[in-house]
PDB file of N, CA and C in Angstrom:
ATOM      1  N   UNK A   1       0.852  -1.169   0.000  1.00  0.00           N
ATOM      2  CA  UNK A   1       0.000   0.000   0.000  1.00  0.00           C
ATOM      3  C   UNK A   1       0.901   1.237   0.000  1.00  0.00           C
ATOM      4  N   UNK A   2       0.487   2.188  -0.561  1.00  0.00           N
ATOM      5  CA  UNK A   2       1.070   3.597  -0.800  1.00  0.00           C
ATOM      6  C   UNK A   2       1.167   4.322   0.871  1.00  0.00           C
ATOM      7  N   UNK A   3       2.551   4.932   0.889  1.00  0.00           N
ATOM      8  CA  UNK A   3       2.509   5.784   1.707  1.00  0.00           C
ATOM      9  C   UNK A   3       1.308   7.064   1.607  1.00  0.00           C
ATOM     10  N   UNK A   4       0.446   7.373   0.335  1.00  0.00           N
ATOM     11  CA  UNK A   4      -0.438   8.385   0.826  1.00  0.00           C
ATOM     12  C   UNK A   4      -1.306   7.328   1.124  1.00  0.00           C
ATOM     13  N   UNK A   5      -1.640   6.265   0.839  1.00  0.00           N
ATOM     14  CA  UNK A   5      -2.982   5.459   1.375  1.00  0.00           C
ATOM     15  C   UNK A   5      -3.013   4.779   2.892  1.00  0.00           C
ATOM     16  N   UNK A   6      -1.891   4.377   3.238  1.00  0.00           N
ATOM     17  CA  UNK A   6      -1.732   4.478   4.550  1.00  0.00           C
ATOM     18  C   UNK A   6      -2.164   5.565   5.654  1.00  0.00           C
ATOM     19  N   UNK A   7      -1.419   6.665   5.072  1.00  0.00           N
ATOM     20  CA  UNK A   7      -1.919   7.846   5.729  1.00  0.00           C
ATOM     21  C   UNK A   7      -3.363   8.264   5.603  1.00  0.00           C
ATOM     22  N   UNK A   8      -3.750   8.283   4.860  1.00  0.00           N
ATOM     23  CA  UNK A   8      -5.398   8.441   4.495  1.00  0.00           C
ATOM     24  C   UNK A   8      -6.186   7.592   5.586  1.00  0.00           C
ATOM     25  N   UNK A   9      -5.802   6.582   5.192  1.00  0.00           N
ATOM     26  CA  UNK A   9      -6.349   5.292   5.640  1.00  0.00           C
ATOM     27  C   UNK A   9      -6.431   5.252   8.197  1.00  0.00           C
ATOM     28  N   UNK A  10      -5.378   5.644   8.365  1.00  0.00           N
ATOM     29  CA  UNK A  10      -4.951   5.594   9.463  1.00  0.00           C
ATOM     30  C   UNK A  10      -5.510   7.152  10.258  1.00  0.00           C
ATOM     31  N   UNK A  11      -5.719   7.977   9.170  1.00  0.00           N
ATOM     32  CA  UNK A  11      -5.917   9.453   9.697  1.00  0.00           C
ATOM     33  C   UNK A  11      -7.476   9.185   9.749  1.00  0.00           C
ATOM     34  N   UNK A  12      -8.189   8.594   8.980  1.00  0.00           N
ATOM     35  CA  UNK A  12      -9.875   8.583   8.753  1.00  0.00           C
ATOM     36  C   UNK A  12     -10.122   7.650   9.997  1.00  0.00           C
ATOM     37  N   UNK A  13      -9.256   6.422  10.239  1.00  0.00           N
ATOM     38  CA  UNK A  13      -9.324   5.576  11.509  1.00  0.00           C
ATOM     39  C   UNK A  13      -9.571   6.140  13.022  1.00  0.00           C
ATOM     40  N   UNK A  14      -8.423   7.117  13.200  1.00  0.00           N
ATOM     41  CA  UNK A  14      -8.567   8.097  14.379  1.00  0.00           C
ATOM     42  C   UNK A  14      -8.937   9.451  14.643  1.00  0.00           C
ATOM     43  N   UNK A  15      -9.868   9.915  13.596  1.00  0.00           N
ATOM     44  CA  UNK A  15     -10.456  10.689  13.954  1.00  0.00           C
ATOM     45  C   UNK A  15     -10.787  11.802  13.111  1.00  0.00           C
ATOM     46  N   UNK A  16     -10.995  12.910  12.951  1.00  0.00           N
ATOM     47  CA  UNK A  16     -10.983  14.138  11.736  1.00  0.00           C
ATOM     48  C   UNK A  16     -10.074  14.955  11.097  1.00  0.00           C
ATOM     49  N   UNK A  17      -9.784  14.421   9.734  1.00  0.00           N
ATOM     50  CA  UNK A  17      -8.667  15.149   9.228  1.00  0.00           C
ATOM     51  C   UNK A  17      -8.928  16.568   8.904  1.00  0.00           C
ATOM     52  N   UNK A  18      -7.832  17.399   9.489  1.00  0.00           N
ATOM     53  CA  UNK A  18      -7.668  19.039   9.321  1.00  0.00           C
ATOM     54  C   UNK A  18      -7.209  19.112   8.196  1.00  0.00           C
ATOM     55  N   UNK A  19      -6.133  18.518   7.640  1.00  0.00           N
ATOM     56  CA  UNK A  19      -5.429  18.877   6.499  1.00  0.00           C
ATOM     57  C   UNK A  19      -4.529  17.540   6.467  1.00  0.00           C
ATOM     58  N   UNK A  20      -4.270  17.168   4.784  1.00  0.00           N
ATOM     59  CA  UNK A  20      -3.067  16.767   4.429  1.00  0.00           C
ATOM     60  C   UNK A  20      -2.093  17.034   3.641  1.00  0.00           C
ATOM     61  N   UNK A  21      -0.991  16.473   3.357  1.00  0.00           N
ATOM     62  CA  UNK A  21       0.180  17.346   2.359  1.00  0.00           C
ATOM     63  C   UNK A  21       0.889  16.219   2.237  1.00  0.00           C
ATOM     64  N   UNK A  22       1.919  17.096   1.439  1.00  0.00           N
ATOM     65  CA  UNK A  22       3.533  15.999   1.305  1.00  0.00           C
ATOM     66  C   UNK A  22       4.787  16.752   1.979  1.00  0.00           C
ATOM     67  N   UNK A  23       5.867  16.398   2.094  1.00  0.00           N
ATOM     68  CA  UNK A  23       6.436  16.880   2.592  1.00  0.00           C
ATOM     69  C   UNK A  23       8.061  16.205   2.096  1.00  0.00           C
ATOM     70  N   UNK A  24       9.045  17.151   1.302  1.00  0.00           N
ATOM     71  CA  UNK A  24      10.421  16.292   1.429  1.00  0.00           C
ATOM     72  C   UNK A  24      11.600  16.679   2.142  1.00  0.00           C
ATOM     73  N   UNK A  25      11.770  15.767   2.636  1.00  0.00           N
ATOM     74  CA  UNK A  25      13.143  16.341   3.414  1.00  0.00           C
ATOM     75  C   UNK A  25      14.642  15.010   3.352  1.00  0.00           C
ATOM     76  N   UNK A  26      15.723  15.602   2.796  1.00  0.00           N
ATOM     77  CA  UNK A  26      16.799  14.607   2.686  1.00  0.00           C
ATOM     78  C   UNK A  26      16.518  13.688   1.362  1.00  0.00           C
ATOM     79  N   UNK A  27      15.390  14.042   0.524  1.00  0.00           N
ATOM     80  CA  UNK A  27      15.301  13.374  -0.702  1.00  0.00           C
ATOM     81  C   UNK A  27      14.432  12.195  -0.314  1.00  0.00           C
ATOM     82  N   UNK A  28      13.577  12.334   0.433  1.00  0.00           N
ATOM     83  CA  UNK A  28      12.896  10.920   0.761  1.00  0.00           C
ATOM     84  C   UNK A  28      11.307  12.006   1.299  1.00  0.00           C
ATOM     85  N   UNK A  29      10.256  11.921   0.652  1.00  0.00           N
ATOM     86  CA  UNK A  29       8.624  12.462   0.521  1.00  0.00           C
ATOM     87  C   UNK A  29       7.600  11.906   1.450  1.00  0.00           C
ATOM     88  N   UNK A  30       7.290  12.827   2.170  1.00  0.00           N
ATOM     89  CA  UNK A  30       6.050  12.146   3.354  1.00  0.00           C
ATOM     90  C   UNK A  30       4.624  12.531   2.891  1.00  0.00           C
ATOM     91  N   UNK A  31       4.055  11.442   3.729  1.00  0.00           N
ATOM     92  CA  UNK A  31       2.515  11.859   2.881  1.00  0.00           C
ATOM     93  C   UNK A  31       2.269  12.121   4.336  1.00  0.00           C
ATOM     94  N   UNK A  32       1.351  13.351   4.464  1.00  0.00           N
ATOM     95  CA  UNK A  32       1.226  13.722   5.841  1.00  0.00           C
ATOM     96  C   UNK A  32      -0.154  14.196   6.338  1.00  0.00           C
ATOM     97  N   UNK A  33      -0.882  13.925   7.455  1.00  0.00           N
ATOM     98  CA  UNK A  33      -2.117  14.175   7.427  1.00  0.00           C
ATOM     99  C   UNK A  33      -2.161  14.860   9.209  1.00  0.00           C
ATOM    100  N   UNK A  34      -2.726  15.797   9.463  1.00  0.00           N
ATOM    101  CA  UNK A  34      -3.577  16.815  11.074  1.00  0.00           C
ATOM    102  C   UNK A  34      -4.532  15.981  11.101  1.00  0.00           C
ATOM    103  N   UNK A  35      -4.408  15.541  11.999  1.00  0.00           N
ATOM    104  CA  UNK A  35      -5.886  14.656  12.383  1.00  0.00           C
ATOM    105  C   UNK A  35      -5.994  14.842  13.903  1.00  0.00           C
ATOM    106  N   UNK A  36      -7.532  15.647  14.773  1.00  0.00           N
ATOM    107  CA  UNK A  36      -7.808  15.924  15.398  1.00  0.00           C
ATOM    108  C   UNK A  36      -8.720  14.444  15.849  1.00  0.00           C
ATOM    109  N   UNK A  37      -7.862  14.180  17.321  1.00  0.00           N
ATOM    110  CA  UNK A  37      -8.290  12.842  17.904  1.00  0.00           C
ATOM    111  C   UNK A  37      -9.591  13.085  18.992  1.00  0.00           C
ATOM    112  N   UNK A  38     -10.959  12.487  18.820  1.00  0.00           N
ATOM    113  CA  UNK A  38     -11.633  12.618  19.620  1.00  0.00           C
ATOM    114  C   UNK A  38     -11.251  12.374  21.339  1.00  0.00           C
ATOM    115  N   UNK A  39     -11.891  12.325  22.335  1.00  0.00           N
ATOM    116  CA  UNK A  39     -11.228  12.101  23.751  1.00  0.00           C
ATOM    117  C   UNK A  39     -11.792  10.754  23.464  1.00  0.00           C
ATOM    118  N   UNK A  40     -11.286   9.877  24.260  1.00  0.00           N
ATOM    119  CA  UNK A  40     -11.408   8.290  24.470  1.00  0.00           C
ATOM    120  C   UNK A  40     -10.889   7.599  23.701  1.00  0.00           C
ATOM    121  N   UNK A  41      -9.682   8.352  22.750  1.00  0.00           N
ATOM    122  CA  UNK A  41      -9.106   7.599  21.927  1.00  0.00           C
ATOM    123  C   UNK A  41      -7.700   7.677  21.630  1.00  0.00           C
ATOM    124  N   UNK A  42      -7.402   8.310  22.848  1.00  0.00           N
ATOM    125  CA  UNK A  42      -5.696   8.683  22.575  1.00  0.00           C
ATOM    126  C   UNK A  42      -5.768   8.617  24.488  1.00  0.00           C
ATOM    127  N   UNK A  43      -4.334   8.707  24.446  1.00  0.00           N
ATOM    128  CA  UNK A  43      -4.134   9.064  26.194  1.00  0.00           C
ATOM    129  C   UNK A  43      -4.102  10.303  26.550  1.00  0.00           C
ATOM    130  N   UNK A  44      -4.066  11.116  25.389  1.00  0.00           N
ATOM    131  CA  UNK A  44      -3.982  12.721  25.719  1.00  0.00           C
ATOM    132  C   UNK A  44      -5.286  12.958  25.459  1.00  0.00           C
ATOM    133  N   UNK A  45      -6.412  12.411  25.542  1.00  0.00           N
ATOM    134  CA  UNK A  45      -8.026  13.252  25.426  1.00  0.00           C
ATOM    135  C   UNK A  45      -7.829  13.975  25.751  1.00  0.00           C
ATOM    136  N   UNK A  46      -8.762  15.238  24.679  1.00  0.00           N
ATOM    137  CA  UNK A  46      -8.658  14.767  23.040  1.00  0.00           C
ATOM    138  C   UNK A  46      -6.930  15.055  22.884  1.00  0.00           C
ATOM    139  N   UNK A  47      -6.691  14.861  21.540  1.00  0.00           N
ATOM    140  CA  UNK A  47      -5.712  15.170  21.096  1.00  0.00           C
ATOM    141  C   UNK A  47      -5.559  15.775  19.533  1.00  0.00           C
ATOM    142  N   UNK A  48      -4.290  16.365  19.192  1.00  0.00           N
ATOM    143  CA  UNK A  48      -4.296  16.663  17.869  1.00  0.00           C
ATOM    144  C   UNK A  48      -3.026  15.790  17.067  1.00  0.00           C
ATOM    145  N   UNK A  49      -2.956  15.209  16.464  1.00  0.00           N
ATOM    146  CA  UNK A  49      -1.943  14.326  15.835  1.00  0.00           C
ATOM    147  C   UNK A  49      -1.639  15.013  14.589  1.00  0.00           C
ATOM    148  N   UNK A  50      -0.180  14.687  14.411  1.00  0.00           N
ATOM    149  CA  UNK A  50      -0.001  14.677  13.051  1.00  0.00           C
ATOM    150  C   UNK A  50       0.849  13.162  12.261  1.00  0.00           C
ATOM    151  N   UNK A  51       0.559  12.916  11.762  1.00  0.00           N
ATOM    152  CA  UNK A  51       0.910  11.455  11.132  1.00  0.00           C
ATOM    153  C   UNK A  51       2.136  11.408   9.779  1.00  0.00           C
ATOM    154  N   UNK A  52       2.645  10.941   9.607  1.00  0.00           N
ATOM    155  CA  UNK A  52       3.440  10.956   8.369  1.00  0.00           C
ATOM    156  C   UNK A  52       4.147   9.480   7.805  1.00  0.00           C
ATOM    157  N   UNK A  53       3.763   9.105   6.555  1.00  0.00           N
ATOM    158  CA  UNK A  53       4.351   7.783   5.822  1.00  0.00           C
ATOM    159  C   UNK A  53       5.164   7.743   5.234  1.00  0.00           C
ATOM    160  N   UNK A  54       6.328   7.467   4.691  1.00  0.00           N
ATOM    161  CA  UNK A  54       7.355   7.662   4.102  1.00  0.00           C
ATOM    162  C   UNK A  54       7.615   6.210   3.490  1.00  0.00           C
ATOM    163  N   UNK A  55       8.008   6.231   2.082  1.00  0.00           N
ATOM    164  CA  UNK A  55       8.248   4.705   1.721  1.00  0.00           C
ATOM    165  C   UNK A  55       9.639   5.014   0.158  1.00  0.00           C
ATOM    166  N   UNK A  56      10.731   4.415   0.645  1.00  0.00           N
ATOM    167  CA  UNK A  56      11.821   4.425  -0.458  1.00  0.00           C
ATOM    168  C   UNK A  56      12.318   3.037  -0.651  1.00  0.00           C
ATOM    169  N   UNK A  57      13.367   3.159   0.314  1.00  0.00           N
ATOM    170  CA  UNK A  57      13.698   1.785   0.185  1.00  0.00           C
ATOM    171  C   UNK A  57      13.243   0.851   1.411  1.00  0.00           C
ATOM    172  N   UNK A  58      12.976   1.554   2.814  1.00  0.00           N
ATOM    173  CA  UNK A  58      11.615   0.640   3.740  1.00  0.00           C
ATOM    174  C   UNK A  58      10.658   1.842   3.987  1.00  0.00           C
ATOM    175  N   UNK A  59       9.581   1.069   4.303  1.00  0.00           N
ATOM    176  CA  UNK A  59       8.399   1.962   5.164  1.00  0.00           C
ATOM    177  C   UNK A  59       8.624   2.607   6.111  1.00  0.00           C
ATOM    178  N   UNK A  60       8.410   3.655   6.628  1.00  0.00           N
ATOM    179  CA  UNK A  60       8.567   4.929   7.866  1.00  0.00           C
ATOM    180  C   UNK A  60       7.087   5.129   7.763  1.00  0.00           C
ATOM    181  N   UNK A  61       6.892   5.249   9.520  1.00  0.00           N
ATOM    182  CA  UNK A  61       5.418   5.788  10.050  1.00  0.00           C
ATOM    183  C   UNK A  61       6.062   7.032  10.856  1.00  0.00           C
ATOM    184  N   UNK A  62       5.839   8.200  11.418  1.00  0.00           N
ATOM    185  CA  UNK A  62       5.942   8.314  12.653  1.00  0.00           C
ATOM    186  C   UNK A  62       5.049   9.583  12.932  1.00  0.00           C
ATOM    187  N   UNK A  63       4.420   9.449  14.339  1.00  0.00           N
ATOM    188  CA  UNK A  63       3.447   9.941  14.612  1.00  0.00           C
ATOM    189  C   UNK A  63       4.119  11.248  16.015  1.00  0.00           C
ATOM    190  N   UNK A  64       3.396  12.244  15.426  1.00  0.00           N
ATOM    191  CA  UNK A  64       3.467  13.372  16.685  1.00  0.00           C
ATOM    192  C   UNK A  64       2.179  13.803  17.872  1.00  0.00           C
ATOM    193  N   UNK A  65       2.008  14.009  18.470  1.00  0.00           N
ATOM    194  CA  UNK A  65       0.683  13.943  19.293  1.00  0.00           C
ATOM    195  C   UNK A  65       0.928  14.537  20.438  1.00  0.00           C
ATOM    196  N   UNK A  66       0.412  15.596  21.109  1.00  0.00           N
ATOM    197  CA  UNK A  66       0.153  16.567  22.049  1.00  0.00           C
ATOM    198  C   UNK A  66      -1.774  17.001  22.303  1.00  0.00           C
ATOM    199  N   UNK A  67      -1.902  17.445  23.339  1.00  0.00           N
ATOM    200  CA  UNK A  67      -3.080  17.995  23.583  1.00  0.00           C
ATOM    201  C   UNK A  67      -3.542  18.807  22.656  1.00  0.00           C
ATOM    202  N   UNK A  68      -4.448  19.436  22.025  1.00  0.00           N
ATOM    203  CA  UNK A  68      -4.670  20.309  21.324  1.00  0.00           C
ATOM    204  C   UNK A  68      -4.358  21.848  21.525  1.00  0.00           C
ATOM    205  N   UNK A  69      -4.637  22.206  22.644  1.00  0.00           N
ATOM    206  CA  UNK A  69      -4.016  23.404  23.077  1.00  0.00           C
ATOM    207  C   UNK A  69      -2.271  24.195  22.713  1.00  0.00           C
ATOM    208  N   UNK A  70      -1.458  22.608  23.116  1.00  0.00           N
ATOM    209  CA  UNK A  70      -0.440  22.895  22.932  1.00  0.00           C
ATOM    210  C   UNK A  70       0.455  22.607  21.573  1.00  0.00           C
ATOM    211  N   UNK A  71      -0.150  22.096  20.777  1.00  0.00           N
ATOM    212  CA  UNK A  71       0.046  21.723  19.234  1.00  0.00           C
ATOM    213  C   UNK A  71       1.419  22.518  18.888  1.00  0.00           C
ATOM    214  N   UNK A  72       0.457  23.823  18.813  1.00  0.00           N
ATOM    215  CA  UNK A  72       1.355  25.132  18.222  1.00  0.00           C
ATOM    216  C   UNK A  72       2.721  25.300  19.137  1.00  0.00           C
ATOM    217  N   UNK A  73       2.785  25.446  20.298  1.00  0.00           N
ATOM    218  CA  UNK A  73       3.938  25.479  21.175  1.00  0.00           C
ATOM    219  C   UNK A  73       4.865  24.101  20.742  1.00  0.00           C
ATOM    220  N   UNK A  74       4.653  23.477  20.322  1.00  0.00           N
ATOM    221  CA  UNK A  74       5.466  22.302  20.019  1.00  0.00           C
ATOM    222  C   UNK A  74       5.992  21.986  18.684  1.00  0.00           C
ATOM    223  N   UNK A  75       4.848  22.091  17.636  1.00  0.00           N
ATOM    224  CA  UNK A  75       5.421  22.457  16.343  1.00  0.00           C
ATOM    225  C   UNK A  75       6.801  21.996  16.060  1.00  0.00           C
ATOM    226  N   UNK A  76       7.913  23.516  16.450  1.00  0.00           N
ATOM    227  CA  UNK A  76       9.136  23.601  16.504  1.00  0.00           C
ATOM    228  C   UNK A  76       9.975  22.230  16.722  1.00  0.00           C
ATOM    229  N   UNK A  77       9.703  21.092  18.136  1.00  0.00           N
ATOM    230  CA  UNK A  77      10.159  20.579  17.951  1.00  0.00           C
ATOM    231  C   UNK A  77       9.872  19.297  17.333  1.00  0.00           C
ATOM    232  N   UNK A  78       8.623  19.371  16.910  1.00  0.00           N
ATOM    233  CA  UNK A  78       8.354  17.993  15.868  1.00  0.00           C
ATOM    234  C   UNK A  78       8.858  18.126  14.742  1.00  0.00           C
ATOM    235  N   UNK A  79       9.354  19.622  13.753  1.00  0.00           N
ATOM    236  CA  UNK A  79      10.221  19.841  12.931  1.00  0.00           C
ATOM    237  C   UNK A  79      11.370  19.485  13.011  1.00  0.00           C
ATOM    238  N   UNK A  80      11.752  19.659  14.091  1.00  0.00           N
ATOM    239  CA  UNK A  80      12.965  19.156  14.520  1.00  0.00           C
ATOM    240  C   UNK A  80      13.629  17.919  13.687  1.00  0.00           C
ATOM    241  N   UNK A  81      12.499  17.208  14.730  1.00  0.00           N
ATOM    242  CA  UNK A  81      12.585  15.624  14.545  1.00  0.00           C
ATOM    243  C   UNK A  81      12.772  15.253  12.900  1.00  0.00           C
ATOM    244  N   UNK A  82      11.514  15.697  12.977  1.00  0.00           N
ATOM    245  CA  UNK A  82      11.491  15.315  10.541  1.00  0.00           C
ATOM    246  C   UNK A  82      12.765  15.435  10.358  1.00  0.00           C
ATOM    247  N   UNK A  83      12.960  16.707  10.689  1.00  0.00           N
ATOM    248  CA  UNK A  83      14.689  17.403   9.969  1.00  0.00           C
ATOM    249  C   UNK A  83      15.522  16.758  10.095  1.00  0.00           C
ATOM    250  N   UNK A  84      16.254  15.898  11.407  1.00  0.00           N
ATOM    251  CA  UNK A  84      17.248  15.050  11.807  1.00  0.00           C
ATOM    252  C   UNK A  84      16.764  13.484  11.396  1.00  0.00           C
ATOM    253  N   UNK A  85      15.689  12.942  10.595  1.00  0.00           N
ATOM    254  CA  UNK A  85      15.011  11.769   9.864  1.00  0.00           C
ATOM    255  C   UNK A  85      15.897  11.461   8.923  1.00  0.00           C
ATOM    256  N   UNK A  86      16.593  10.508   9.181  1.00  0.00           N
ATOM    257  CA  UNK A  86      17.580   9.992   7.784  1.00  0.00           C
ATOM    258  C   UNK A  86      17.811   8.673   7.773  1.00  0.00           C
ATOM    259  N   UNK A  87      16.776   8.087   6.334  1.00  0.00           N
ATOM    260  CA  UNK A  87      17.042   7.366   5.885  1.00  0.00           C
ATOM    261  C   UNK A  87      17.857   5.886   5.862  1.00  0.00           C
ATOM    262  N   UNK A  88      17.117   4.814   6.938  1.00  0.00           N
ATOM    263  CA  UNK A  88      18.218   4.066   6.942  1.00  0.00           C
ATOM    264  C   UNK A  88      18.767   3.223   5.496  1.00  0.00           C
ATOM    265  N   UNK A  89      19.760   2.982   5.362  1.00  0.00           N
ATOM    266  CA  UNK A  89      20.460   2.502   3.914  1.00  0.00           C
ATOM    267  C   UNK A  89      20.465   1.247   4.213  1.00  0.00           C
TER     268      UNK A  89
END
């Protein structure tokens, strides 16, 4: 299955998608989806997630997730993370 169908697929599972995109960083493309988690379905009730699939030479999932409130204050370092994401060979 496609890294955007995964993501599709996993974002419609947990809850309401805000937005999706792509995203490249280091030459390797994420399919990426905001998906706002109802309460009773995360440990952070509610929550706001952001999800991302990545597929080159293996599959990459990885998921970010904070309260909704604090989304924006955090941002910064879930960029982070993407940014330092490299590719195992």
């Amino acid at each position: 299955m496609s890294p955007e169908r995964l993501c599709q697929n996993n974002a419609v599972k947990i809850g309401t998608i805000e937005r999706q995109g792509k995203i490249t960083i280091h030459q390797l493309t994420w399919s990426t989806a905001m998906v706002n988690m109802p309460a009773g379905q995360s440990y952070l009730s509610p929550a706001k997630v952001e999800i991302a699939y990545a597929s080159h030479h293996h599959l990459y999932n990885i998921w970010f997730s904070t309260p909704p409130e604090q989304f924006a204050a955090n941002k910064g370092i879930f960029n982070a993370i993407f940014q330092s994401f490299q590719e195992k060979q």
